[in-house]
Structures are given as C-alpha cells and as structure tokens.
Protein backbone atom coordinates (compact mmCIF):
# COMPACT_ATOMS: atom_id res chain seq x y z
CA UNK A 1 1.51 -19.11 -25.84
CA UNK A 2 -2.08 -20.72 -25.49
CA UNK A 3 -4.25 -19.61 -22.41
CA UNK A 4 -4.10 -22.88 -20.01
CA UNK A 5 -7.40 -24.93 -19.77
CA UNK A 6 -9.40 -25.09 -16.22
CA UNK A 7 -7.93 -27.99 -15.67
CA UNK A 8 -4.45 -27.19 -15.68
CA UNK A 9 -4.89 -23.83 -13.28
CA UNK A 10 -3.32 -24.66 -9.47
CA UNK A 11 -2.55 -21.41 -8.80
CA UNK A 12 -3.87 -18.00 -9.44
CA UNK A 13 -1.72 -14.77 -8.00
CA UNK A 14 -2.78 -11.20 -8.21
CA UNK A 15 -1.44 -8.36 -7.24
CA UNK A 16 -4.46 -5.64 -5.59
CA UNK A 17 -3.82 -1.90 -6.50
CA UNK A 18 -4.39 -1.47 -10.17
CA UNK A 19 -4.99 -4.77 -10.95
CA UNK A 20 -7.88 -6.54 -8.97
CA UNK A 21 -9.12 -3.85 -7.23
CA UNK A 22 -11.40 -1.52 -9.49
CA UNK A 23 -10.97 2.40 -10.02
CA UNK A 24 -12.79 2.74 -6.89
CA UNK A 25 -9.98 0.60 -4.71
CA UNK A 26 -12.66 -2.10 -3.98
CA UNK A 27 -12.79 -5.58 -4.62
CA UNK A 28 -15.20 -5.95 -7.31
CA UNK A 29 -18.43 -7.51 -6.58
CA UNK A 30 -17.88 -9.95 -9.64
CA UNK A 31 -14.81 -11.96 -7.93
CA UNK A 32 -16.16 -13.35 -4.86
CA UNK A 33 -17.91 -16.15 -7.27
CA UNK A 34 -15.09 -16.50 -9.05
CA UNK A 35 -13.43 -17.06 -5.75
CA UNK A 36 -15.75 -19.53 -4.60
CA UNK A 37 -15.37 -21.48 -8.21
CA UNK A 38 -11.83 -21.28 -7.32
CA UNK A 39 -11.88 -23.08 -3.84
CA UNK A 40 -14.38 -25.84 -5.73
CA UNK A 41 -11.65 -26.79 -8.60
CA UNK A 42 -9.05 -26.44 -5.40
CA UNK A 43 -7.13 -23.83 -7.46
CA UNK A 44 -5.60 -21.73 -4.82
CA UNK A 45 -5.71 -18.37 -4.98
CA UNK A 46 -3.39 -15.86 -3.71
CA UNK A 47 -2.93 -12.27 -3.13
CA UNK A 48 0.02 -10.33 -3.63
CA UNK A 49 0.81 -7.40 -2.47
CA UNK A 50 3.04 -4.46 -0.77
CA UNK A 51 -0.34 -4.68 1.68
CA UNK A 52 0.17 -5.79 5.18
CA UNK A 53 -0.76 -9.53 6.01
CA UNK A 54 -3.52 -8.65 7.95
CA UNK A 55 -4.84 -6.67 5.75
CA UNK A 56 -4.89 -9.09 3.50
CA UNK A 57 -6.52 -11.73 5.71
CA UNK A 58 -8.98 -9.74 6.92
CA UNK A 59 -9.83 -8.77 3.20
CA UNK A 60 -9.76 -12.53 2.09
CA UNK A 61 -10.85 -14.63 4.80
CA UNK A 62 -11.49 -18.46 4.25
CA UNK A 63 -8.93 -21.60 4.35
CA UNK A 64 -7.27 -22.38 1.18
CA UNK A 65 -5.92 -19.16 1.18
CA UNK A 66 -2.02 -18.12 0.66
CA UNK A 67 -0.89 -14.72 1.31
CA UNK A 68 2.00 -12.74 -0.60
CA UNK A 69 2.31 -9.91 1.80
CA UNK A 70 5.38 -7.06 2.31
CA UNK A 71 6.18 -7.41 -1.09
CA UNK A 72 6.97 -11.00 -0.95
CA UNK A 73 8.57 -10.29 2.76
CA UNK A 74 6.47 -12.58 4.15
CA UNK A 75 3.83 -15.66 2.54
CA UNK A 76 2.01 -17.32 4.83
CA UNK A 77 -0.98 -20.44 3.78
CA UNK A 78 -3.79 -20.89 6.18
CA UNK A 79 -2.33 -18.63 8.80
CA UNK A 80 1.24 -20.68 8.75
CA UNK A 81 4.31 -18.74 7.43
CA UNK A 82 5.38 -19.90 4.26
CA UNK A 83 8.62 -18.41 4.19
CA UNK A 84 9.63 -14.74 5.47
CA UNK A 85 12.59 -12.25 4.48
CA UNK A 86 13.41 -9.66 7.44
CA UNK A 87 15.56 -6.81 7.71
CA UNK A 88 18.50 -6.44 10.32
CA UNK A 89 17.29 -4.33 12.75
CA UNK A 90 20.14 -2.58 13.21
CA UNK A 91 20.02 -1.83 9.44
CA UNK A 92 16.78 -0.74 9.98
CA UNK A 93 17.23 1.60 12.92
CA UNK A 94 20.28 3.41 10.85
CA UNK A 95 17.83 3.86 7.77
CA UNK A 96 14.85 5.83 10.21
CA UNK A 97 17.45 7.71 11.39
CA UNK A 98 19.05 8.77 7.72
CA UNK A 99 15.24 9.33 6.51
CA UNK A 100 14.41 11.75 9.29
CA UNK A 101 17.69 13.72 8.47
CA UNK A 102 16.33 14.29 5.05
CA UNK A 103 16.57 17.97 4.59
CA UNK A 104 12.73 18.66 5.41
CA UNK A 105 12.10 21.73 2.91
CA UNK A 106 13.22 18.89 -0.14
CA UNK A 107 11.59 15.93 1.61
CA UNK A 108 8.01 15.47 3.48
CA UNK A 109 8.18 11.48 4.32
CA UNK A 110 5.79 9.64 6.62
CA UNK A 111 7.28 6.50 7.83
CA UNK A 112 5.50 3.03 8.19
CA UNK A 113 7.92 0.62 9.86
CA UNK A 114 6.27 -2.64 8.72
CA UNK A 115 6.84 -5.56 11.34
CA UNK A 116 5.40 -9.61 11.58
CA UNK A 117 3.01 -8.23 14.14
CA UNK A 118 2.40 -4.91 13.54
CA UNK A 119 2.68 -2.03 11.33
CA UNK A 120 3.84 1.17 13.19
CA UNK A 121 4.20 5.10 12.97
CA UNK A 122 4.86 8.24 14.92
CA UNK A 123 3.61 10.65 12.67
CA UNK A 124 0.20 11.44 13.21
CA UNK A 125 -1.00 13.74 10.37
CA UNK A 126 -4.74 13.15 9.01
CA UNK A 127 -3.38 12.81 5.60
CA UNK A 128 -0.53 9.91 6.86
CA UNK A 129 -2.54 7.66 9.20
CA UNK A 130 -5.49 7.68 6.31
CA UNK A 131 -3.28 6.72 3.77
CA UNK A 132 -1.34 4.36 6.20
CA UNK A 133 -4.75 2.87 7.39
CA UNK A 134 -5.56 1.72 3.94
CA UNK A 135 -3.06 -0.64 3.62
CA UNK A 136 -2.50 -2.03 7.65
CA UNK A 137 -5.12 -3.62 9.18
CA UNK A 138 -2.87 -3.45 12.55
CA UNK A 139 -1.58 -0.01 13.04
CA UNK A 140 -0.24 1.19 15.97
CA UNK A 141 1.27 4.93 16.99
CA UNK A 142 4.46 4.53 18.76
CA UNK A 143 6.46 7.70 20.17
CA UNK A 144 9.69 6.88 18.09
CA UNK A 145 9.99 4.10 15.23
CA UNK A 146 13.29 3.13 17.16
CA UNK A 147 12.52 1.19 19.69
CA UNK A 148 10.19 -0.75 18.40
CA UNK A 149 10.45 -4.15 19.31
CA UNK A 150 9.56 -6.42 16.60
CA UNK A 151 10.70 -8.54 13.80
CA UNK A 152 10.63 -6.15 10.45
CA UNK A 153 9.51 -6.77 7.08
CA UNK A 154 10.34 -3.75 5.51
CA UNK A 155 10.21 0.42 6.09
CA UNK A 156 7.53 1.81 4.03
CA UNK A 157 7.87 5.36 2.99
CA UNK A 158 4.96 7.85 1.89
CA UNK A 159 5.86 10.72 -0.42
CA UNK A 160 3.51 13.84 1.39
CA UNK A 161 4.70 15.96 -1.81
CA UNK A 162 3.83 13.37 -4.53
CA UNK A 163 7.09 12.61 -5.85
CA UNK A 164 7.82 9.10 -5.02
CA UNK A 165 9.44 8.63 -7.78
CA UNK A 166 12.25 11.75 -6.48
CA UNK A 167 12.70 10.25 -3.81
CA UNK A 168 13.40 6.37 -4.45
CA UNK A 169 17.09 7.31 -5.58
CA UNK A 170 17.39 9.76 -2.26
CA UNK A 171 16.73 6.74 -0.37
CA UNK A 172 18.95 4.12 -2.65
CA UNK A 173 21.35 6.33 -1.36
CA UNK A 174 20.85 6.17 2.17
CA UNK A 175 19.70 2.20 2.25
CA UNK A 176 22.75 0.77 -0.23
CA UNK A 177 22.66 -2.75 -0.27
CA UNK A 178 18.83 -2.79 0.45
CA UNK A 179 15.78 -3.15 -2.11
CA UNK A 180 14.46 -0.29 -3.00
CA UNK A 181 10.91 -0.05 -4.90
CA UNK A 182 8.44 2.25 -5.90
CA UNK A 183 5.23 0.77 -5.18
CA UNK A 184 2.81 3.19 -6.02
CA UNK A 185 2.31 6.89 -7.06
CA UNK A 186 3.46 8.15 -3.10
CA UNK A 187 5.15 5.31 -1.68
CA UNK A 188 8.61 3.64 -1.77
CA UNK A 189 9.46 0.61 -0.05
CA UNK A 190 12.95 -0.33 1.22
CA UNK A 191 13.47 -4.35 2.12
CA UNK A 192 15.90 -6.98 1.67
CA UNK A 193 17.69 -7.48 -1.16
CA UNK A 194 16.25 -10.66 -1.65
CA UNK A 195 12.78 -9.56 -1.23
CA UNK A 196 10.46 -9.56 -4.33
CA UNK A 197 7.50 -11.16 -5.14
CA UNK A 198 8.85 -13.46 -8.14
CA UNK A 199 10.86 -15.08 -4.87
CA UNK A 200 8.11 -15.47 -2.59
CA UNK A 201 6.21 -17.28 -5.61
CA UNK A 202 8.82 -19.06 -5.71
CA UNK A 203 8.52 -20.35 -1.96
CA UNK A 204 5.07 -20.64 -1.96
CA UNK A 205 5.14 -23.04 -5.71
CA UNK A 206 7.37 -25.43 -4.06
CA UNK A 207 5.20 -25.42 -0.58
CA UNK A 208 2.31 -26.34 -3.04
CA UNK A 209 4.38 -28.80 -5.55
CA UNK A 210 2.75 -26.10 -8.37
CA UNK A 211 4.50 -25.54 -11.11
CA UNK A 212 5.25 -22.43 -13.38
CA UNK A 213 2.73 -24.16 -16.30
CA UNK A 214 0.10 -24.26 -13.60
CA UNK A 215 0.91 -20.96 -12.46
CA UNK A 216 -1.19 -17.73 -13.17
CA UNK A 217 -0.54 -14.07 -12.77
CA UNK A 218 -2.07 -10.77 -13.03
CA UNK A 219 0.62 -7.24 -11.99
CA UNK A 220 0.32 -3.75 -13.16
CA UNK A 221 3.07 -2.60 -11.70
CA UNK A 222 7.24 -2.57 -11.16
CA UNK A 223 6.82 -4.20 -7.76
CA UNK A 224 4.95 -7.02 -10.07
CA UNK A 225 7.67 -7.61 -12.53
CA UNK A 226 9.41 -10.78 -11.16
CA UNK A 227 6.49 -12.65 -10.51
CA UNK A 228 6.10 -12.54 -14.64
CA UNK A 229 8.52 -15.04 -15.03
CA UNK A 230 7.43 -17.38 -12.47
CA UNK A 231 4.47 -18.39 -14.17
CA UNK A 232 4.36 -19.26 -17.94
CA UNK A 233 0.76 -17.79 -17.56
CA UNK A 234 1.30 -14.34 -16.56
CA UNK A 235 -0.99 -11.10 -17.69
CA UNK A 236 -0.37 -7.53 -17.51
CA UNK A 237 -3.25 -5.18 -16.75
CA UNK A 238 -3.63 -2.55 -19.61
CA UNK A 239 -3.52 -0.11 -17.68
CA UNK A 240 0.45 -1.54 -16.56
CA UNK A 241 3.32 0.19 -16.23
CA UNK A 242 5.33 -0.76 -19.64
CA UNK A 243 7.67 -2.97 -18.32
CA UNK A 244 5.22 -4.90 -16.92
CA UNK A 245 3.29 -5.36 -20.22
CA UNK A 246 6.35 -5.89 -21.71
CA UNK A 247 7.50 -8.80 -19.52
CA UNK A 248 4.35 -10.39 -19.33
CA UNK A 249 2.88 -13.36 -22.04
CA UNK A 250 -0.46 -11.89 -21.95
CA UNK A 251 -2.31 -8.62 -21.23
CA UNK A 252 -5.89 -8.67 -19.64
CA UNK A 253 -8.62 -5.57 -19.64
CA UNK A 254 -7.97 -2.89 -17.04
CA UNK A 255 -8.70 -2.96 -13.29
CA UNK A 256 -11.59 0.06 -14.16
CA UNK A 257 -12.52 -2.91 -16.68
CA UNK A 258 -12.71 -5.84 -13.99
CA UNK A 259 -9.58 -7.30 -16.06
CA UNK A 260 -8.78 -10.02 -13.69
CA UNK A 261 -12.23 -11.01 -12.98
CA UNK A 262 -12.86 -11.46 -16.65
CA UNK A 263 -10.23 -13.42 -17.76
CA UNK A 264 -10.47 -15.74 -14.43
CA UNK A 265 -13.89 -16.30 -15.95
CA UNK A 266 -12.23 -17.23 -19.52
CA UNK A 267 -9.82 -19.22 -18.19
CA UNK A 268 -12.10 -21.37 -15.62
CA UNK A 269 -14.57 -21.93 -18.25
C-alpha cells in the first residue's frame, strides 16, 4: 500500500519506548519541529503508551494534544477524558493480594497500582521507585496498595529478577478474566479485558471523525499490535518484536535510527 500524502495525514500515533524515544530513552531533538509542522497542518498527534497520563502531559505539553495512556486505559484530548476502561476494585484488591503471596524465592515483584489520579507503591527499594519514577509523573508511597482510594487503570508489575516474560503466565493465572501484557523487558501489566490500545484508537478516531486511511502508526512492541489494524498506515520499528513487523503495512528505521522522526518527515513532505 502507497505511503499517504501530507494532505491526507489527521492523525499520527506513536507508541514511546522503542519506537520514538531513541537508545538513550529521550525524545529526540529532531521531533519537536516535526511536532510543531504537525500542529500547523492540524494533524494531531498522539502518544501511546503503557506511560502514565501525566507523564505523558508533562512530556508533551501544548493543546491539540490527545493522550493514549495505561495502555489504552484511559485517552484523554486537551486535558478532557476521551474515554477510560477501569478495573473493579474489588478485582483489583484480590489480585495485590494473590501477587504478594507469590512464593518470594521464585518471584521478586514491585507493584505499581496505576489509578486516574495517581500512580502508587509501597515498596520502596532504590531500584523500584527509579524504575517506577520513569514512567509516573505522580507517584505517591502509600503503606499498603489496599486501601487506596482511587479509580484504577490497571496494576503494573516490575520483574526485580528480569524475567517478565516468566512471570506473565504466573499472573494469567492469578488475574483470569483480566488482560494480561508484557510491556517491556521487566514489566507486565494486568487491565481490563477490553483494554488495548487498537480500542482506545478506536475511541479517540471517532471523537476526531478520523478515519483508519487518515490514520498513522508507529509500535515496536506486543502491547502495540492492535493499534496496526486501526490505521491502514501503520509502521513497525525495525527493531519490533516480530509480530509487530509482521502485522504492520510498513516498517520504518529503528528508534537508535530516529525511525519515526524520519518517516514523519517523508510523509509530511
């Protein structure tokens, strides 16, 4: 399928980690024109990603801007919610309490509960809060997970031994009926079933009146894969997990490359 012309882009989506952010985690210096360019043609761009909305606001601030946050749990445009996907939190309580009766000499699991207002831990290891600190902006430590008070997006789990992808069936187990995806190399997410970021494209296309033929997105990974089929534009990173490059139409230069930056060039003329 032909590459669409400038003219026919409404909506660009990319997800962050391994596909606009460089080999260094950064934004790269390159986009932020390409942003602006963006805004001019009123293309609207939008992150997507298992990062926190704040994060993500903070990272990308400016109106015109719609969020994919949670892993499609929430979408919000110019600080308005979109459309949002929250766990029970009964559900939720029984899941902490399954995932801290992991046997602990198998299993070394920080635990981000991820809410609409906050994010929030009781773990307090160096190694944890760093790691939870990169991806929410608002982070608060709370003396036990369980009574939090809040509405909740989804419980983010972070592999200490770096095997998240041993433990995503261990906690399939414990969370059945539940989504559960590996997002990245140490954590596993567990949300709705009903939460993925194809849907929450979904939302935010008819919000917008876009269509999938104005549609375009970037994903390197498995939490990426139903977004490729919600835009007949869609572009796995090289460096992308295989099922990603084998879902997607086209495939773009790596992250380390400045894939997405490129191509955005390319395809705004």
């Amino acid at each position: 399928m032909p590459a669409p012309g400038a003219g026919d882009i409404r909506l660009v989506v990319t997800d962050m980690d391994g596909t606009l952010l460089d080999a260094d985690g950064a934004v790269p210096a390159s986009f932020w024109p390409v942003l602006e360019r963006m805004r001019a043609a009123s293309v609207t761009f939008v992150p997507a990603s298992g990062r926190q909305y704040a994060t993500l606001a903070r990272d990308f601030a400016g109106e015109g801007l719609a969020i994919i946050a949670e892993n499609g749990g929430l979408v919000m445009r110019d600080g308005v919610e979109v459309a949002s996907r929250t766990l029970d939190a009964g559900s939720a309580r029984g899941i902490i309490g399954q995932i801290r009766a992991l046997p602990p000499e198998e299993y070394d699991l920080g635990i981000v509960l991820c809410g609409k207002s906050s994010a929030y831990i009781e773990r307090i290891e160096p190694v944890f809060v760093d790691q939870a600190n990169t991806y929410y902006a608002q982070l608060s430590e709370v003396p036990d997970l369980l009574a939090v008070e809040d509405e909740i997006l989804k419980i983010a789990v972070f592999d200490l031994k770096r095997h998240a992808q041993r433990v995503a069936p261990a906690l399939e187990a414990i969370a059945p009926g539940n989504r559960v995806v590996v997002s990245g190399p140490q954590w596993v997410d567990i949300m709705r079933p009903d939460v993925n970021k194809g849907l929450a494209l979904d939302d935010l296309q008819a919000a917008l009146g876009v269509t999938p033929a104005q549609t375009v997105v970037f994903g390197d990974y498995l939490n990426d894969l139903e977004m490729m089929s919600r835009a007949e534009h869609s572009y796995a990173m090289a460096n992308a997990h295989p099922d990603i490059l084998a879902a997607a139409r086209h495939w773009a230069p790596s992250n380390a490359e400045n894939g997405v930056v490129s191509t955005l060039e390319r395809l705004l003329g």
